[in-house]
N, C-alpha and C. Protein backbone atom coordinates (compact mmCIF):
# COMPACT_ATOMS: atom_id res chain seq x y z
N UNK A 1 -17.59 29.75 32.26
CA UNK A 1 -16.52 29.92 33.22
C UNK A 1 -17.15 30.41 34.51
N UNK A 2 -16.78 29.73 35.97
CA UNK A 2 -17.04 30.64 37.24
C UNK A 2 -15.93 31.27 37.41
N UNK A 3 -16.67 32.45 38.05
CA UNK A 3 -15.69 33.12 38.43
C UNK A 3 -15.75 32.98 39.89
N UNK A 4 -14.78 32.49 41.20
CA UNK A 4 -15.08 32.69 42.53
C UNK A 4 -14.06 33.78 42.58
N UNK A 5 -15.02 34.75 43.70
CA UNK A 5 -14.68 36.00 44.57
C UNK A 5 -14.07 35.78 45.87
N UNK A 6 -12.93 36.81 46.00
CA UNK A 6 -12.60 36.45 47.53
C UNK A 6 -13.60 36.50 48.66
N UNK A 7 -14.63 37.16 48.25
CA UNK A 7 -15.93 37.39 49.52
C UNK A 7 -16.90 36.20 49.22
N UNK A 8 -16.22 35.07 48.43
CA UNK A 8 -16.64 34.22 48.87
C UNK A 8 -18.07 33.66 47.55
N UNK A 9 -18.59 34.69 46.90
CA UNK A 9 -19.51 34.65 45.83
C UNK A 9 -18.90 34.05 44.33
N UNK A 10 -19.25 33.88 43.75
CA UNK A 10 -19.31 33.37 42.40
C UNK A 10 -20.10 33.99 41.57
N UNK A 11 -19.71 33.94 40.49
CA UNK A 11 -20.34 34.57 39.12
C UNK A 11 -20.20 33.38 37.55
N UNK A 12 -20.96 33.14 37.24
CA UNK A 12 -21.25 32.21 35.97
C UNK A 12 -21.27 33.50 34.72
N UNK A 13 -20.67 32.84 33.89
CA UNK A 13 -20.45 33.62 32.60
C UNK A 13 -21.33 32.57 31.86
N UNK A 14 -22.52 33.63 31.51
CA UNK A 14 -23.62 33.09 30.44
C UNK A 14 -22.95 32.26 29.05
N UNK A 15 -21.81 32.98 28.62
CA UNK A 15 -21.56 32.77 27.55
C UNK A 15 -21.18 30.85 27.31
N UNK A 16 -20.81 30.73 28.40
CA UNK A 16 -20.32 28.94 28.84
C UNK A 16 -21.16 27.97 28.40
N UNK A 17 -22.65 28.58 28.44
CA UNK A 17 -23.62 27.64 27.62
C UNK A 17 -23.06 26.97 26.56
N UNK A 18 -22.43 27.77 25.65
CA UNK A 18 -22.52 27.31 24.79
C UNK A 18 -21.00 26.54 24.71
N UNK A 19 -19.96 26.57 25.83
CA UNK A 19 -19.09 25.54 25.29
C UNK A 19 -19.84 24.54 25.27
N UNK A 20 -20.55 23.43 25.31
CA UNK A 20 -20.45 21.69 24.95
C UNK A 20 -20.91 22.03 23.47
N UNK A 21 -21.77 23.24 22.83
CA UNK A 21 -21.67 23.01 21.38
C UNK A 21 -20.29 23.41 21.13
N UNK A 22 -19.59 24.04 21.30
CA UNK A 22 -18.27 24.14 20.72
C UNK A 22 -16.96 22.95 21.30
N UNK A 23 -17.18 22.31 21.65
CA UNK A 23 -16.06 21.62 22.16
C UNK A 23 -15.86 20.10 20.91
N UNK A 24 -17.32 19.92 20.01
CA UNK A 24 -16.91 19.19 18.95
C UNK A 24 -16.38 19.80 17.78
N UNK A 25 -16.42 21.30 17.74
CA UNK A 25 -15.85 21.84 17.02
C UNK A 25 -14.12 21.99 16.79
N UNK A 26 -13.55 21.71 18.40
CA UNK A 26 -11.91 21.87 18.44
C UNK A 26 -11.80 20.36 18.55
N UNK A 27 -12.84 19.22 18.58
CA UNK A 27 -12.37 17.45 18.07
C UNK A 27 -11.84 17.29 17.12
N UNK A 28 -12.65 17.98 16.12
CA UNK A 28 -12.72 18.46 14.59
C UNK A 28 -11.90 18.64 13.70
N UNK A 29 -11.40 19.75 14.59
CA UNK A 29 -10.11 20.53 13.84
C UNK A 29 -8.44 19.59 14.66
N UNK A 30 -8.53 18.91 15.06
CA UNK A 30 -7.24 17.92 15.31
C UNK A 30 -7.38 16.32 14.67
N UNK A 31 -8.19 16.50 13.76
CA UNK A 31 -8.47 14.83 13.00
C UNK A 31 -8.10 14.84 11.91
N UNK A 32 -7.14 15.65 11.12
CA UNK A 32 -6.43 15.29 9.96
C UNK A 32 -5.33 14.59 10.30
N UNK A 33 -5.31 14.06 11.41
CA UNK A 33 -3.89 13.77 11.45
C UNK A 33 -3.60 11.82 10.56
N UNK A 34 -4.89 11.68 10.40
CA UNK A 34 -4.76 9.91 9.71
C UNK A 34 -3.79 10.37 8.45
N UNK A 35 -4.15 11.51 7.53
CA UNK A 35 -3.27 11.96 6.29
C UNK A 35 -1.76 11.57 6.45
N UNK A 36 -1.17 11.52 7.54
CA UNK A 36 0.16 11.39 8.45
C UNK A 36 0.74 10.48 7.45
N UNK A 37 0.12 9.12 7.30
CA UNK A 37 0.58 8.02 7.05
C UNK A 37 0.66 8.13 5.70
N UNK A 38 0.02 8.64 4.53
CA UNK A 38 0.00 8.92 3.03
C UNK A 38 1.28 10.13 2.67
N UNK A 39 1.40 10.72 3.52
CA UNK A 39 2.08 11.88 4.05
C UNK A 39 3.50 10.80 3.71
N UNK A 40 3.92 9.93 4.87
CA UNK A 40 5.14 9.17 5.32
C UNK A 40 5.14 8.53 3.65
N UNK A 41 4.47 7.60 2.98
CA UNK A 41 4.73 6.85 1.94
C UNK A 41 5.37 7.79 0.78
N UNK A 42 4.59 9.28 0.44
CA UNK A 42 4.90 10.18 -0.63
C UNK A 42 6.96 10.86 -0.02
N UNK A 43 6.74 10.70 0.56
CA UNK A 43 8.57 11.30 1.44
C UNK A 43 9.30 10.49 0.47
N UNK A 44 10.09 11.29 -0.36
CA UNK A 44 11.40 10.28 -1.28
C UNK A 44 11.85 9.99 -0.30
N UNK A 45 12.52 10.76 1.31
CA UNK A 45 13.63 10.22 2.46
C UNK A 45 12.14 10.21 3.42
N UNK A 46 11.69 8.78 3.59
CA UNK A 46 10.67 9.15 5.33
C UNK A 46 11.54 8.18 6.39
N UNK A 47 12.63 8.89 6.40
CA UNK A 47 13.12 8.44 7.10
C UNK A 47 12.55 9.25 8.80
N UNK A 48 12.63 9.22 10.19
CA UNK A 48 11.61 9.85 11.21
C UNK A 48 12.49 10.51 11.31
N UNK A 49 13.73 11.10 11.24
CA UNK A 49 14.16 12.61 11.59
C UNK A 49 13.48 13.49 10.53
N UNK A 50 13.35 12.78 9.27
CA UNK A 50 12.51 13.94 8.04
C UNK A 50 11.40 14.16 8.31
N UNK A 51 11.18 12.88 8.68
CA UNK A 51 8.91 12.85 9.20
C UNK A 51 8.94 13.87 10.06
N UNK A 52 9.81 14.12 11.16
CA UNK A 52 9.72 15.33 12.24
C UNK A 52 9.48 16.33 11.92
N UNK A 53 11.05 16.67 10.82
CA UNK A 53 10.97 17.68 10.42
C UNK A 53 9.81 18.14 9.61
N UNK A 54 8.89 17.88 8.89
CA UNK A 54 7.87 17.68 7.82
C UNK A 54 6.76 18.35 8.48
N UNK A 55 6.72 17.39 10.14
CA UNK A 55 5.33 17.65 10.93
C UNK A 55 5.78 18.85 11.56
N UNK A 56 7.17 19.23 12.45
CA UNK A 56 7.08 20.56 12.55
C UNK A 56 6.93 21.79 11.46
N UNK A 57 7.42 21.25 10.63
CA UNK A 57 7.32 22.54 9.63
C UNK A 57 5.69 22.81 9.08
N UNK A 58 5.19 22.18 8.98
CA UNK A 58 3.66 21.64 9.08
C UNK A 58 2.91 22.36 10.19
N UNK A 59 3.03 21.91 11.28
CA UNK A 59 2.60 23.01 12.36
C UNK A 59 3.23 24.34 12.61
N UNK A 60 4.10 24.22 12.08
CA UNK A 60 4.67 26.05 11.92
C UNK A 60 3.83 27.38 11.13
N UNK A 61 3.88 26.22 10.21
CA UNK A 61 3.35 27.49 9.12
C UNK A 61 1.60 27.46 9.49
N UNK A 62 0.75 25.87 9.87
CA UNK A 62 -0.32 26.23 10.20
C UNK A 62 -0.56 27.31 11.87
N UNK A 63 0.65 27.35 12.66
CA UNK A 63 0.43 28.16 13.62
C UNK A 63 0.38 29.61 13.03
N UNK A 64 1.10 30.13 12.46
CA UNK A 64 1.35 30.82 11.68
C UNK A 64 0.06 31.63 11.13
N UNK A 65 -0.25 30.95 10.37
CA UNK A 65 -1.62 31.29 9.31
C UNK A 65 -2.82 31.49 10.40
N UNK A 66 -2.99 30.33 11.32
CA UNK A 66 -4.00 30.45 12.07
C UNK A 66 -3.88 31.88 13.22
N UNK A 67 -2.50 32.47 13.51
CA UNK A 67 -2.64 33.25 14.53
C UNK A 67 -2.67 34.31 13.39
N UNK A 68 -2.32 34.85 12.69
CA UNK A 68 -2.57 35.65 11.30
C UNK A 68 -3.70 36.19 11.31
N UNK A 69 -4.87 35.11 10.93
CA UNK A 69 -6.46 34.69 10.65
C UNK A 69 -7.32 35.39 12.14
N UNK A 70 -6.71 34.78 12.85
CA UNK A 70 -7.40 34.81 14.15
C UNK A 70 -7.28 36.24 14.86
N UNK A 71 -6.05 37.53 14.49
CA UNK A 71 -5.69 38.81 15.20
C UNK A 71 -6.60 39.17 13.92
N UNK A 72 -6.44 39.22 12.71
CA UNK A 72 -7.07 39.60 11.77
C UNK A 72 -8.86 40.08 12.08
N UNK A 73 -9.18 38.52 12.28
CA UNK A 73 -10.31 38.20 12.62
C UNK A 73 -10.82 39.02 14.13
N UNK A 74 -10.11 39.55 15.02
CA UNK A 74 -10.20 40.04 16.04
C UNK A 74 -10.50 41.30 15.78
N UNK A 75 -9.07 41.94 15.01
CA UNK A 75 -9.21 43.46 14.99
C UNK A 75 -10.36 43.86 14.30
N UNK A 76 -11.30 42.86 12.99
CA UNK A 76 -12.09 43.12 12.27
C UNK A 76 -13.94 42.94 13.53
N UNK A 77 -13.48 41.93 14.02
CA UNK A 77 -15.17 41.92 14.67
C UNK A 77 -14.86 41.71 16.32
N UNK A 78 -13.75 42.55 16.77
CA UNK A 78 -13.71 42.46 18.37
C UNK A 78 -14.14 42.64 19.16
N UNK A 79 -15.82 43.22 18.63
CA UNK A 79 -16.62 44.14 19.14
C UNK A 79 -17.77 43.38 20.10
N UNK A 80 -17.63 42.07 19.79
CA UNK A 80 -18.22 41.05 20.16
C UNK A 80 -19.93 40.90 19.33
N UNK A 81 -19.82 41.52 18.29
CA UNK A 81 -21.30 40.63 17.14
C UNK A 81 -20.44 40.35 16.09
N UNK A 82 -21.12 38.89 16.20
CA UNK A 82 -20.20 37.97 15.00
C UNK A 82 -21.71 37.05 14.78
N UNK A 83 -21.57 36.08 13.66
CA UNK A 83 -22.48 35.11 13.38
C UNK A 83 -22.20 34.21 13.23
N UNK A 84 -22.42 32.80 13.01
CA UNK A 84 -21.59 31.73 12.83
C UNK A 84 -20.55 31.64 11.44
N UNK A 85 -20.88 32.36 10.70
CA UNK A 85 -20.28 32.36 9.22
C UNK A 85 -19.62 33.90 9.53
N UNK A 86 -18.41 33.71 9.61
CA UNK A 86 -17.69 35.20 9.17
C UNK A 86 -17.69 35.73 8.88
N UNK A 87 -17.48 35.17 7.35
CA UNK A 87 -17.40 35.56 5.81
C UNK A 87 -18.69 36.04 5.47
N UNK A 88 -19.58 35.77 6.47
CA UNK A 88 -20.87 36.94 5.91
C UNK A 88 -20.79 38.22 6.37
N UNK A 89 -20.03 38.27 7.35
CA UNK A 89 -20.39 39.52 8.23
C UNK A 89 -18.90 40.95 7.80
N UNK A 90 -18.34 40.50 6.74
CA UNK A 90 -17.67 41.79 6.01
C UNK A 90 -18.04 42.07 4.77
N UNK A 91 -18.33 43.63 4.43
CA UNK A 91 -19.42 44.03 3.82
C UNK A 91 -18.71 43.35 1.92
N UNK A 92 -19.72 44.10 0.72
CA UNK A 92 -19.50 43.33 -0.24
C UNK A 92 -18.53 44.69 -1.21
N UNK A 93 -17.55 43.69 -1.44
CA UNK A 93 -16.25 44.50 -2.44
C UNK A 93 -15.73 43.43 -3.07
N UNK A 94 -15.01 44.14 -4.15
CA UNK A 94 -14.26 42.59 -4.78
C UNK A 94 -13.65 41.99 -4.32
N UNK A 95 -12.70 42.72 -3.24
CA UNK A 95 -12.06 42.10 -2.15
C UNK A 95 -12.28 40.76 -1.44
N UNK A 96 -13.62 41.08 -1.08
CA UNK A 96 -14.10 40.14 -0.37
C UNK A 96 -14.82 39.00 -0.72
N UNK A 97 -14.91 39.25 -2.24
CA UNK A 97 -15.51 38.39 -3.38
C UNK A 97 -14.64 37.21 -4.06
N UNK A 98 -13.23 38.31 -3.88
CA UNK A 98 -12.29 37.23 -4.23
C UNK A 98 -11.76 36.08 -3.30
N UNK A 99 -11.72 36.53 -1.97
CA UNK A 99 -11.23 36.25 -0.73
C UNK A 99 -12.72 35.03 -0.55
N UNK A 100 -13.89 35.17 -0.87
CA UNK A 100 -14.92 34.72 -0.58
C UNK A 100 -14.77 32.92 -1.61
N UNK A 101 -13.83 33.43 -2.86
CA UNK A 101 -13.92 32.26 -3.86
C UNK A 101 -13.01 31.76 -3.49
N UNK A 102 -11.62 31.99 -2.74
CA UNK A 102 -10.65 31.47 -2.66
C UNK A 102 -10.89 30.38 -1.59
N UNK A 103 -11.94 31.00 -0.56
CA UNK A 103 -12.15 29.52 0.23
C UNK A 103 -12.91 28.40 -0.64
N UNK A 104 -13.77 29.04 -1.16
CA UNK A 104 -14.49 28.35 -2.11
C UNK A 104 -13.50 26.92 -2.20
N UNK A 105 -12.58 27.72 -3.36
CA UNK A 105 -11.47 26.64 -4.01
C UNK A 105 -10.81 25.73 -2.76
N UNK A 106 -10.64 26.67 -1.73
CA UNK A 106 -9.86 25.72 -0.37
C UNK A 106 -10.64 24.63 -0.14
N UNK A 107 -11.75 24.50 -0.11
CA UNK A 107 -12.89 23.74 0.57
C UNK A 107 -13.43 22.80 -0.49
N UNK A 108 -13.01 23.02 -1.86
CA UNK A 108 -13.66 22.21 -3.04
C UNK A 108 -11.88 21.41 -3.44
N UNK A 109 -10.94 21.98 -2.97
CA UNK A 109 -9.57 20.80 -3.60
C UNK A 109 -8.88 20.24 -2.00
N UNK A 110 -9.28 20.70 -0.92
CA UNK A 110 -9.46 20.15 0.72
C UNK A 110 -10.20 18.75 0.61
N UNK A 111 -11.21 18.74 -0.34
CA UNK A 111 -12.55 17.74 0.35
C UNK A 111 -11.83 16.60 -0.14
N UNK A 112 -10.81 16.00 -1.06
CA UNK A 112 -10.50 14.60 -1.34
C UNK A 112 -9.41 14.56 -0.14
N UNK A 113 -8.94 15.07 0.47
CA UNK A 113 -8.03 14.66 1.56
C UNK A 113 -8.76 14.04 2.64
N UNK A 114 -10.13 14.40 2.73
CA UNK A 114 -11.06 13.85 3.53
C UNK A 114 -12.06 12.52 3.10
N UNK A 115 -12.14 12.34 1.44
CA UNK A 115 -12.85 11.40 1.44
C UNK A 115 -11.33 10.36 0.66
N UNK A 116 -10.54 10.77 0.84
CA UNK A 116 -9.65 9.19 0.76
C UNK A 116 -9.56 8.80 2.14
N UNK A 117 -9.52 9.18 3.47
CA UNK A 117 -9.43 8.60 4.82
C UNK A 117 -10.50 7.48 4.81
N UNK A 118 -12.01 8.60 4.33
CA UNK A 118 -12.74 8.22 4.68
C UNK A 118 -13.42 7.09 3.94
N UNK A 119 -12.83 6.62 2.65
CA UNK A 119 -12.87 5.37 2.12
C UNK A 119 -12.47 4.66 2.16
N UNK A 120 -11.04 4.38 2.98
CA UNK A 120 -10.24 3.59 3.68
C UNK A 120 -10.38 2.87 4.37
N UNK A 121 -11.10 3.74 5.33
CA UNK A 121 -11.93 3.01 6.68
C UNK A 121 -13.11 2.01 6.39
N UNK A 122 -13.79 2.57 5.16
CA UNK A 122 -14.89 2.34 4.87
C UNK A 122 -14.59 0.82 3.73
N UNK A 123 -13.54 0.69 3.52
CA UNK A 123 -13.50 -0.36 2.78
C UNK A 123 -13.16 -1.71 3.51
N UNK A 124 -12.26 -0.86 4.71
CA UNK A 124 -11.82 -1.83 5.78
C UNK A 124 -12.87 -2.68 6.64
N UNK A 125 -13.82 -1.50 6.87
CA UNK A 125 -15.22 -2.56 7.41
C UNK A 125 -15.94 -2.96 6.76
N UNK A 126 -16.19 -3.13 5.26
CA UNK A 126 -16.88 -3.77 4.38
C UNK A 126 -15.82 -5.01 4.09
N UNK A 127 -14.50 -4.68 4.13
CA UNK A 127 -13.62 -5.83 4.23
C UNK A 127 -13.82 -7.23 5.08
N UNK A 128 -14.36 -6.50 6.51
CA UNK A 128 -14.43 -6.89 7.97
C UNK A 128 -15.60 -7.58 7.69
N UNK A 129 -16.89 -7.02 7.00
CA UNK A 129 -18.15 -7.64 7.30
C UNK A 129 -18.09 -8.51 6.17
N UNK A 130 -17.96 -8.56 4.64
CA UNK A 130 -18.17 -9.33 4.02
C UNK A 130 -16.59 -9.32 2.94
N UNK A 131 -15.89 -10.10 3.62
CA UNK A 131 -14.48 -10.60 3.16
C UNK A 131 -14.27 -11.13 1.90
N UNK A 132 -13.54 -10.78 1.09
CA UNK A 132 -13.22 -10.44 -0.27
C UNK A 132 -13.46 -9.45 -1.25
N UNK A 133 -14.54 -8.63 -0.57
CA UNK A 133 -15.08 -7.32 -1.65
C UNK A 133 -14.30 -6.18 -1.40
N UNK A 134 -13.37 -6.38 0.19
CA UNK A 134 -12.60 -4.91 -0.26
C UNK A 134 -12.10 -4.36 -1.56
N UNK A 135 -11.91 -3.48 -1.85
CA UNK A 135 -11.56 -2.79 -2.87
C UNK A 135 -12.58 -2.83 -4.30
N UNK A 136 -13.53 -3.52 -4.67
CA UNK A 136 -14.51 -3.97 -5.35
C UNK A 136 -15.73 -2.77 -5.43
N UNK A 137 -16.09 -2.13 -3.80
CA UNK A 137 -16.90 -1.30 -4.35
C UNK A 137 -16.25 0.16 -3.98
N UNK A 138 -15.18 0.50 -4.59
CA UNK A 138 -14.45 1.70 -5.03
C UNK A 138 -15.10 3.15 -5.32
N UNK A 139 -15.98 2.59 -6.35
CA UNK A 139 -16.67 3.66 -7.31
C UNK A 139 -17.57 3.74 -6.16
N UNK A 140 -18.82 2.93 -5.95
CA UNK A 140 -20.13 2.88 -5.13
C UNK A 140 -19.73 3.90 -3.92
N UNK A 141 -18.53 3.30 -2.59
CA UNK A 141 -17.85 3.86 -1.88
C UNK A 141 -17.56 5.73 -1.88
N UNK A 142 -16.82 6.16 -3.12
CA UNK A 142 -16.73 7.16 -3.57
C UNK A 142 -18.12 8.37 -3.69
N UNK A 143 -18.74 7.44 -4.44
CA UNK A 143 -19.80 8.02 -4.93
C UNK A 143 -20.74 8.26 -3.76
N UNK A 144 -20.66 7.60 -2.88
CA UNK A 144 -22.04 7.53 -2.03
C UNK A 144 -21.22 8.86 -0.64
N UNK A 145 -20.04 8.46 -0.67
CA UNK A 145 -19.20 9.79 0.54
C UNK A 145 -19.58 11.22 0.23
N UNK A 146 -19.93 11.28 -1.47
CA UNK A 146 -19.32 12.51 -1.99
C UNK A 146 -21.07 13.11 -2.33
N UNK A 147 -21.98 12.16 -2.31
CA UNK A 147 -23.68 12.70 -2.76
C UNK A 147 -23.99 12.68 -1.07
N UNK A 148 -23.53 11.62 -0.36
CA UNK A 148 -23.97 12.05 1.10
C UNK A 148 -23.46 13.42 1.62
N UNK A 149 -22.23 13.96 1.38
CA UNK A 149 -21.70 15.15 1.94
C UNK A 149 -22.31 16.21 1.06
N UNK A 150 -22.33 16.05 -0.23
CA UNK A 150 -23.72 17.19 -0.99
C UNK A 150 -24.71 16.94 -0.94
N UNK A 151 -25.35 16.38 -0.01
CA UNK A 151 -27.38 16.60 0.83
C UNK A 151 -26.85 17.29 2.19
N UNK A 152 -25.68 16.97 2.77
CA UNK A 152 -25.65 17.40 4.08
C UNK A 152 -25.25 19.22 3.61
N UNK A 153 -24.49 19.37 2.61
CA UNK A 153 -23.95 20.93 2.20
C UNK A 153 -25.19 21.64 1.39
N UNK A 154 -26.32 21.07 1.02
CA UNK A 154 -27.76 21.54 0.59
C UNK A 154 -28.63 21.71 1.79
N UNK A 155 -29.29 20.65 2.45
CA UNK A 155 -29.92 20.80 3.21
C UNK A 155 -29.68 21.57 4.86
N UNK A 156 -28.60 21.15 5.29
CA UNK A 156 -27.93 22.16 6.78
C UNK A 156 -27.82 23.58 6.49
N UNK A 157 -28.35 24.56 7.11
CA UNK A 157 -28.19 26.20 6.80
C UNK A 157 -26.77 26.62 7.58
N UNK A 158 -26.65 25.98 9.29
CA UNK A 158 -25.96 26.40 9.88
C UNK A 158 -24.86 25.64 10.07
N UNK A 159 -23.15 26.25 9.71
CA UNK A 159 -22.53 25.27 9.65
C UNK A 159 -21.66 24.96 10.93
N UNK A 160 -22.50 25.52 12.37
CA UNK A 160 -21.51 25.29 13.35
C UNK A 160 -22.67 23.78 13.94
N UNK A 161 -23.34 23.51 13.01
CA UNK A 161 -24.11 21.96 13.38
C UNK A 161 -23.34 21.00 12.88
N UNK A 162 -23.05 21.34 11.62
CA UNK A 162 -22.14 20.33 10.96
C UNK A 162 -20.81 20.53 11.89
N UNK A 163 -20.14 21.03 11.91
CA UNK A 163 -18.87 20.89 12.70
C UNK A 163 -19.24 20.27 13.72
N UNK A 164 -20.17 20.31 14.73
CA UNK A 164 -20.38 19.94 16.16
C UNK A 164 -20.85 18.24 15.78
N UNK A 165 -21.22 17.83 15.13
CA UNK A 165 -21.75 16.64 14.76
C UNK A 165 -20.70 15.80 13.86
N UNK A 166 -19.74 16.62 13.46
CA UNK A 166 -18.61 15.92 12.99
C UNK A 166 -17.97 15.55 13.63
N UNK A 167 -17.67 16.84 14.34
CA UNK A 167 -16.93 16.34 15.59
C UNK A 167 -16.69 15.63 17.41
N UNK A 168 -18.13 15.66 16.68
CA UNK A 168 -18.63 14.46 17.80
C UNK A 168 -18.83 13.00 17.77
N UNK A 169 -18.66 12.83 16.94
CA UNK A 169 -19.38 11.41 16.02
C UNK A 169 -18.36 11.26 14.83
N UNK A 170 -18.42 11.66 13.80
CA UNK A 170 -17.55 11.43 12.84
C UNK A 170 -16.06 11.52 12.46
N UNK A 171 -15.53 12.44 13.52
CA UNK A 171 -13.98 12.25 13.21
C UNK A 171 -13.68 11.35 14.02
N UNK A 172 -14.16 10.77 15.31
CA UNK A 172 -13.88 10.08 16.59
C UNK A 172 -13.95 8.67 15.56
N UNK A 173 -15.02 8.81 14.86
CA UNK A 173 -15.02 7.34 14.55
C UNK A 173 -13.88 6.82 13.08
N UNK A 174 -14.17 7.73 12.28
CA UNK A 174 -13.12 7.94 11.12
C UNK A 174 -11.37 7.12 11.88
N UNK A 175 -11.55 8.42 12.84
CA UNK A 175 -9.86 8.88 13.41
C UNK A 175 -9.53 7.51 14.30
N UNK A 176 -10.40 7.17 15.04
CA UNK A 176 -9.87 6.29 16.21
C UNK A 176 -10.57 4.86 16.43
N UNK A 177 -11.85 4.65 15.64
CA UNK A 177 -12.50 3.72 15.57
C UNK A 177 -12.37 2.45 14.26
N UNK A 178 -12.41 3.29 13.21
CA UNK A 178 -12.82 2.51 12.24
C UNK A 178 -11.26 1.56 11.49
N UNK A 179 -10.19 2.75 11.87
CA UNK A 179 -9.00 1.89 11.16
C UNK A 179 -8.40 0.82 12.21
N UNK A 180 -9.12 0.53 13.10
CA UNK A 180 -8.94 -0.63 14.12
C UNK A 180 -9.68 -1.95 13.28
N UNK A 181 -10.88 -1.76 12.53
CA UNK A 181 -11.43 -2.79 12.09
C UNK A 181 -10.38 -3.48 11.04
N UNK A 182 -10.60 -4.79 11.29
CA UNK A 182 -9.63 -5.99 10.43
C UNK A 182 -10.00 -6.28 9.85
């Protein structure tokens, strides 16, 4: 951020460096929205006054949780030292052990909401390049989303790389590129 002074000077806030790594991080976090459409089919009524209602109530409760998380998260490290991982930086109790597994579980029954998009797409351009095998390599498809994303969750230490590279490259293309292919 600059700051301009009425006397005419300016001041740069060091910290700004680092928005362009963070700016694939908030790409990132607005690319669930393809789920929308699996979302509309499961609706006994999808009729679009329900779909509305569905998506506001949807962003309610995630506003909700997230401003929750986020004062939480403030009052706990407002001090300004934090690390890229949070969850490392509050000390060890069961508390935090339990709280520590529960993302666990968030992040291990989360990950098929992400690799059905992402086999979708992926069948659609194997559809596109060699016509008639959609749906044929299912298993292969599956299998190869789910051993590629466990080398990237082994080998990467830091996970604000993975976010920045997801969200630079991979939700853009997932989200806005790939379900264009015919």
């Amino acid at each position: 951020m600059v700051v301009h002074r009425s006397n005419g000077s300016r001041k740069v806030n060091s910290g700004d460096i680092l928005c362009p790594r963070l700016a694939p991080v908030f790409v990132f976090s607005f690319t669930c929205h393809q789920n929308i459409f699996s979302i509309h089919n499961e609706l006994s009524d999808n009729s679009l006054p329900r779909v509305k209602s569905v998506i506001k109530s949807c962003i309610l409760i995630a506003v909700c949780v997230y401003v929750t998380v986020a004062s939480i998260g403030y009052m706990c490290f407002g001090n300004g030292e934090w690390k890229d991982n949070i969850i490392l930086m509050y000390p060890s109790s069961p508390v935090i052990s339990i709280a520590q597994v529960a993302i666990g579980l968030l992040v291990l029954l989360s990950y098929p909401l992400q690799v059905h998009p992402c086999r979708a797409s992926l069948d659609k351009v194997i559809g596109a390049i060699l016509p008639g095998k959609e749906g044929s390599l299912y298993f292969g498809m599956t299998l190869g989303i789910i051993v590629s994303g466990w080398i990237v969750a082994v080998t990467v230490q830091d996970l604000s790389v993975v976010l920045a590279l997801v969200g630079a490259t991979g939700s853009t293309t997932i989200c806005y590129i790939l379900p264009v292919c015919k």
